[in-house]
Protein backbone atom coordinates (compact mmCIF):
# COMPACT_ATOMS: atom_id res chain seq x y z
CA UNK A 1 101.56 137.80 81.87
CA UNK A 2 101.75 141.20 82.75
CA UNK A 3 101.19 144.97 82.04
CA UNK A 4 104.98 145.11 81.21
CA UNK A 5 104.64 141.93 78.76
CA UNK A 6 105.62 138.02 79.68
CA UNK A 7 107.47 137.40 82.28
CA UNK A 8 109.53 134.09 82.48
CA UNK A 9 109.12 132.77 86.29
CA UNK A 10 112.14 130.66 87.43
CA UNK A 11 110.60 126.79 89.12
CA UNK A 12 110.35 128.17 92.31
CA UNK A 13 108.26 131.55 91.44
CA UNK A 14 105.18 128.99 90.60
CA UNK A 15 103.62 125.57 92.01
CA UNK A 16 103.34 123.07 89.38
CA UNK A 17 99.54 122.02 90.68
CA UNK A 18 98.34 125.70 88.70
CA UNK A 19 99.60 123.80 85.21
CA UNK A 20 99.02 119.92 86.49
CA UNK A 21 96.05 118.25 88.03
CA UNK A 22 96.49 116.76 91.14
CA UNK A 23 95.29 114.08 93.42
CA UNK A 24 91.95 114.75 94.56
CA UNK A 25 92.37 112.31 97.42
CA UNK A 26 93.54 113.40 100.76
CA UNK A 27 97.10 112.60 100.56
CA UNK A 28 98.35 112.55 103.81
CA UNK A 29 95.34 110.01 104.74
CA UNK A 30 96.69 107.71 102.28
CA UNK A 31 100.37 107.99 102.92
CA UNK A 32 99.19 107.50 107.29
CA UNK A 33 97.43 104.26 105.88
CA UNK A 34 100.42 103.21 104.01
CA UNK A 35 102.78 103.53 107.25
CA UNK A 36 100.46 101.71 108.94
CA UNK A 37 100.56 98.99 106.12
CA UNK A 38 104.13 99.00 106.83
CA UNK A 39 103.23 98.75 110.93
CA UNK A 40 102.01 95.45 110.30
CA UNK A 41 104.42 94.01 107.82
CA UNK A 42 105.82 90.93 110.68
CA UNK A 43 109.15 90.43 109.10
CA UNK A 44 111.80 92.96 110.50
CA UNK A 45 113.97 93.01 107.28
CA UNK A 46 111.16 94.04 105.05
CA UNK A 47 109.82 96.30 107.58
CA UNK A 48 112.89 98.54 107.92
CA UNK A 49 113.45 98.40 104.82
CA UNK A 50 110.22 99.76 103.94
CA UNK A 51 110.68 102.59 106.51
CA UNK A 52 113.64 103.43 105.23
CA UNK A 53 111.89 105.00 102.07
CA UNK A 54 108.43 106.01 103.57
CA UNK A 55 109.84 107.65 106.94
CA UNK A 56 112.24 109.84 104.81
CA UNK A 57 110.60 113.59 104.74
CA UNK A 58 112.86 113.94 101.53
CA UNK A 59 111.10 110.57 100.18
CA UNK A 60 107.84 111.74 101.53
CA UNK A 61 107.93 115.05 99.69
CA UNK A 62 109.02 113.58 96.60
CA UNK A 63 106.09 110.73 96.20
CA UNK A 64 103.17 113.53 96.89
CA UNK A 65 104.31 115.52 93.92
CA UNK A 66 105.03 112.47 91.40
CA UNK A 67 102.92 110.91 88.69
CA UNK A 68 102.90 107.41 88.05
CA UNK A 69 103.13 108.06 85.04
CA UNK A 70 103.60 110.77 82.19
CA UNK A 71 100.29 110.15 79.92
CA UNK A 72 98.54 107.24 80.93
CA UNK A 73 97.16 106.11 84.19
CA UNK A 74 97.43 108.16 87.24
CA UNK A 75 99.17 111.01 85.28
CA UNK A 76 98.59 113.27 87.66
CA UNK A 77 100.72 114.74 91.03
CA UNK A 78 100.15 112.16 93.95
CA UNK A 79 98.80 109.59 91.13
CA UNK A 80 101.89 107.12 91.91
CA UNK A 81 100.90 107.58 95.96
CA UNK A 82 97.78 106.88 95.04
CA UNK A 83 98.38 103.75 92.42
CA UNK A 84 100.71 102.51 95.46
CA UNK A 85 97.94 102.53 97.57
CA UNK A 86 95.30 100.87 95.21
CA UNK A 87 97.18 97.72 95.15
CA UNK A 88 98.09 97.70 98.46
CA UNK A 89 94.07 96.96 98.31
CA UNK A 90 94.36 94.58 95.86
CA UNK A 91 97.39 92.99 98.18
CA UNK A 92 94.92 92.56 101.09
CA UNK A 93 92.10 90.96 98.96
CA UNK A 94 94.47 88.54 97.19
CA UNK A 95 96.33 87.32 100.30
CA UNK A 96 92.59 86.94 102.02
CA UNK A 97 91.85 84.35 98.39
CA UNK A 98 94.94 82.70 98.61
CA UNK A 99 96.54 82.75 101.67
CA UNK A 100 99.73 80.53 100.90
CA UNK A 101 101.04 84.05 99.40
CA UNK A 102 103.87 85.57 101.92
CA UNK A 103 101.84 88.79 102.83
CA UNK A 104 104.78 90.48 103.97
CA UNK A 105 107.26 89.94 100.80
CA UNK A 106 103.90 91.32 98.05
CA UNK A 107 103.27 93.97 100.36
CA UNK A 108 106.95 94.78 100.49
CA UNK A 109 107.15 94.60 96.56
CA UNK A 110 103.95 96.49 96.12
CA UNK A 111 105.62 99.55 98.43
CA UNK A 112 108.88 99.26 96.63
CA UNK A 113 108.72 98.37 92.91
CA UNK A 114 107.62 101.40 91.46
CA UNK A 115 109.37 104.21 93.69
CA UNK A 116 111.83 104.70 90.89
CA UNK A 117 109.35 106.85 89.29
CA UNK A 118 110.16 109.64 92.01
CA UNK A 119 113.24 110.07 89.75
CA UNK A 120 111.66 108.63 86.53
CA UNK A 121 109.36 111.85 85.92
CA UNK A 122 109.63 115.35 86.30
CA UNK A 123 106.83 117.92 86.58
CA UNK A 124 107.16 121.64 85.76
CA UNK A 125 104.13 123.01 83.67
CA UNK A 126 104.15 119.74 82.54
CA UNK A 127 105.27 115.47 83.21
CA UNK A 128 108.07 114.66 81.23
CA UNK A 129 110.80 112.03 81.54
CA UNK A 130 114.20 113.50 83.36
CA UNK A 131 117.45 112.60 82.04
CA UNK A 132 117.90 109.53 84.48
CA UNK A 133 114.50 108.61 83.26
CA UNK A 134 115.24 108.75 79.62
CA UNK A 135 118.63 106.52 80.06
CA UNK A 136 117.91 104.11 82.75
CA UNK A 137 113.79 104.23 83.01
CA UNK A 138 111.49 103.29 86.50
CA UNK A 139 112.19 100.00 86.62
CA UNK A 140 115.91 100.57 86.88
CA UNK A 141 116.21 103.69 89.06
CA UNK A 142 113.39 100.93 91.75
CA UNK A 143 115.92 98.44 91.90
CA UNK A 144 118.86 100.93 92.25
CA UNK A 145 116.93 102.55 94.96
CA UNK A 146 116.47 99.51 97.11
CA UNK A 147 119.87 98.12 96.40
CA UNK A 148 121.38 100.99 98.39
CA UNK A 149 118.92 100.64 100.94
CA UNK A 150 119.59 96.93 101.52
CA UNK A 151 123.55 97.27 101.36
CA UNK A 152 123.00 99.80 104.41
CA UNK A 153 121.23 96.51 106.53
CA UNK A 154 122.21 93.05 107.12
CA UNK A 155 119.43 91.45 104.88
CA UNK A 156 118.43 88.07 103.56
CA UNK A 157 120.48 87.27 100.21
CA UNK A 158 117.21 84.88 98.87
CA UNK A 159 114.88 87.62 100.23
CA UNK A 160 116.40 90.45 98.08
CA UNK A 161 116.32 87.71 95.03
CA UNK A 162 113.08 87.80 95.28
CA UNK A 163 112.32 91.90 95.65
CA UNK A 164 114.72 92.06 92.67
CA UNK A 165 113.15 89.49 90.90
CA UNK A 166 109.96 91.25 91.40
CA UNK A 167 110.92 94.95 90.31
CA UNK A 168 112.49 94.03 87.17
CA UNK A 169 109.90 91.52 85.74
CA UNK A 170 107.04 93.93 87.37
CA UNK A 171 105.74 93.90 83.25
CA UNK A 172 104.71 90.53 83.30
CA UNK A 173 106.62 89.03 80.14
CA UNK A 174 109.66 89.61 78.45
CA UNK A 175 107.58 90.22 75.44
CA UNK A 176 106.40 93.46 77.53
CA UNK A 177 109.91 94.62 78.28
CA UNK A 178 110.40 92.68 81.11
CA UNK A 179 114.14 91.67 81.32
CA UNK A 180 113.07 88.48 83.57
CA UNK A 181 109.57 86.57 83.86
CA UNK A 182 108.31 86.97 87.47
CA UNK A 183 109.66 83.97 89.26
CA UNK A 184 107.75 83.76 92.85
CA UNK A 185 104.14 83.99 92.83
CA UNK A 186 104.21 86.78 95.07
CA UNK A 187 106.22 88.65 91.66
CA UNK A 188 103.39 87.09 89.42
CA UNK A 189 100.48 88.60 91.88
CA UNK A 190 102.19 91.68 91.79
CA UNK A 191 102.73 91.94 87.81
CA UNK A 192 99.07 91.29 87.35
CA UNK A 193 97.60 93.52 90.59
CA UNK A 194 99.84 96.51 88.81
CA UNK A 195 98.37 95.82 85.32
CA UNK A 196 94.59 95.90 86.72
CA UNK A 197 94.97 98.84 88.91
CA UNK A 198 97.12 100.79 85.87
CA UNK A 199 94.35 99.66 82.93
CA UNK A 200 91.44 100.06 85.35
CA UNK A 201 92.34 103.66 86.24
CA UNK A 202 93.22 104.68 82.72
CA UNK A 203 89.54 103.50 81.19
CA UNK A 204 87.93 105.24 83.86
CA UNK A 205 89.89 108.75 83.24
CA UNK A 206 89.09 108.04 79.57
CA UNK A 207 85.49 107.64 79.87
CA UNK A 208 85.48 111.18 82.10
CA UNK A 209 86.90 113.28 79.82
CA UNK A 210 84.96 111.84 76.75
CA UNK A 211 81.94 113.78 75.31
CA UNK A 212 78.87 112.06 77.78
CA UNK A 213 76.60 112.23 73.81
CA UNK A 214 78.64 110.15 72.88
CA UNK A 215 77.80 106.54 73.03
CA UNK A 216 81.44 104.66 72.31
CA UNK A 217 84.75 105.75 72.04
CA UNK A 218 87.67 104.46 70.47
CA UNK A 219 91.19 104.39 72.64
CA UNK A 220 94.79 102.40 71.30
CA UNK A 221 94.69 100.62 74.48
CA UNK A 222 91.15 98.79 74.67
CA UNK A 223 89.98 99.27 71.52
CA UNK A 224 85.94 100.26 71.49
CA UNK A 225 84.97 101.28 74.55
CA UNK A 226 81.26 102.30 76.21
CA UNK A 227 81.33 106.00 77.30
CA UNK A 228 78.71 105.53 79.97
């Protein structure tokens, strides 16, 4: 808005963090802990594979700037960098409790199961779904993602079961949309790390932006909820 009127500004005349909140995290510390995550994964496959996303700069400049999702937890730009990096947490504090878990293939599925949401969303003045998104979804656009990545790289046929297995039934149940029940236990941790971090996050945004007078809320997700 002008003297002259409205002016229309093309996508790049404007930066989409003046219309969309963003990460208040330092980003770059996260995504330096991440590839030092990756540093330590011990099985070579996994590990290059891994790299193969994270040390792209195209990758890289893609995951800063995307939402996990487009209205419910982490909705913001960097929130799917930062979701990624939750559970990596969670990873670390579940493999510590039960140590039979292969460390290497959840951390590996944690890093690679929800990258399809670089393509998933878009953000302009606002998150919506792109086309890709609206016809294929997250889910499908993760396991398309890695599929090219592991045809470029002699890799285990029984370990990319399991990633596969593990980015398709990351819902938990089929009731939940998942086209396959999670059928490793590293693909079960996963399912259930995702859904904590995800509902966790989204309560706590909720009770932020809710009047502090107020004493309970109501949200569709969790019903009743203490505002304080």
């Amino acid at each position: 808005i002008n003297d002259g009127g409205i002016t229309k500004l093309q996508s790049h005349q404007y930066h989409t963090n003046f219309f969309l909140e963003e990460s208040k995290k330092d980003l770059t510390i996260i995504y330096d802990d991440i590839l030092d995550t990756i540093s330590n994964i011990q099985n070579i496959q996994l590990r290059i594979l891994c790299n193969s996303f994270y040390q792209n700069l195209e990758f890289k400049e893609a995951i800063f700037k995307a939402p996990a999702t487009k209205l419910h937890h982490h909705s913001f730009l960097g929130g799917l960098l930062e979701h990624i990096h939750n559970m990596l947490a969670y990873v670390q504090l579940i493999c510590k409790i039960h140590p039979e878990l292969n460390k290497d293939l959840l951390t590996s599925i944690t890093l690679l199961a929800c990258i399809g949401k670089i393509k998933h969303l878009t953000t302009t003045t606002i998150i919506d779904l792109s086309s890709s998104g609206h016809m294929l979804g997250d889910v499908i656009l993760s396991m398309q993602m890695v599929q090219e990545k592991i045809r470029n790289q002699e890799f285990d046929k029984d370990l990319e079961l399991k990633i596969l297995n593990a980015i398709i039934s990351q819902q938990g149940k089929t009731a939940w949309g998942a086209p396959r029940r999670p059928a490793t236990s590293e693909a079960l941790a996963f399912a259930k790390i995702k859904e904590l971090d995800a509902s966790v996050s989204q309560i706590i945004t909720l009770q932020k932006r809710v009047d502090t007078n107020t004493e309970f809320f109501y949200s569709k997700e969790f019903g009743n909820i203490i505002s304080k």
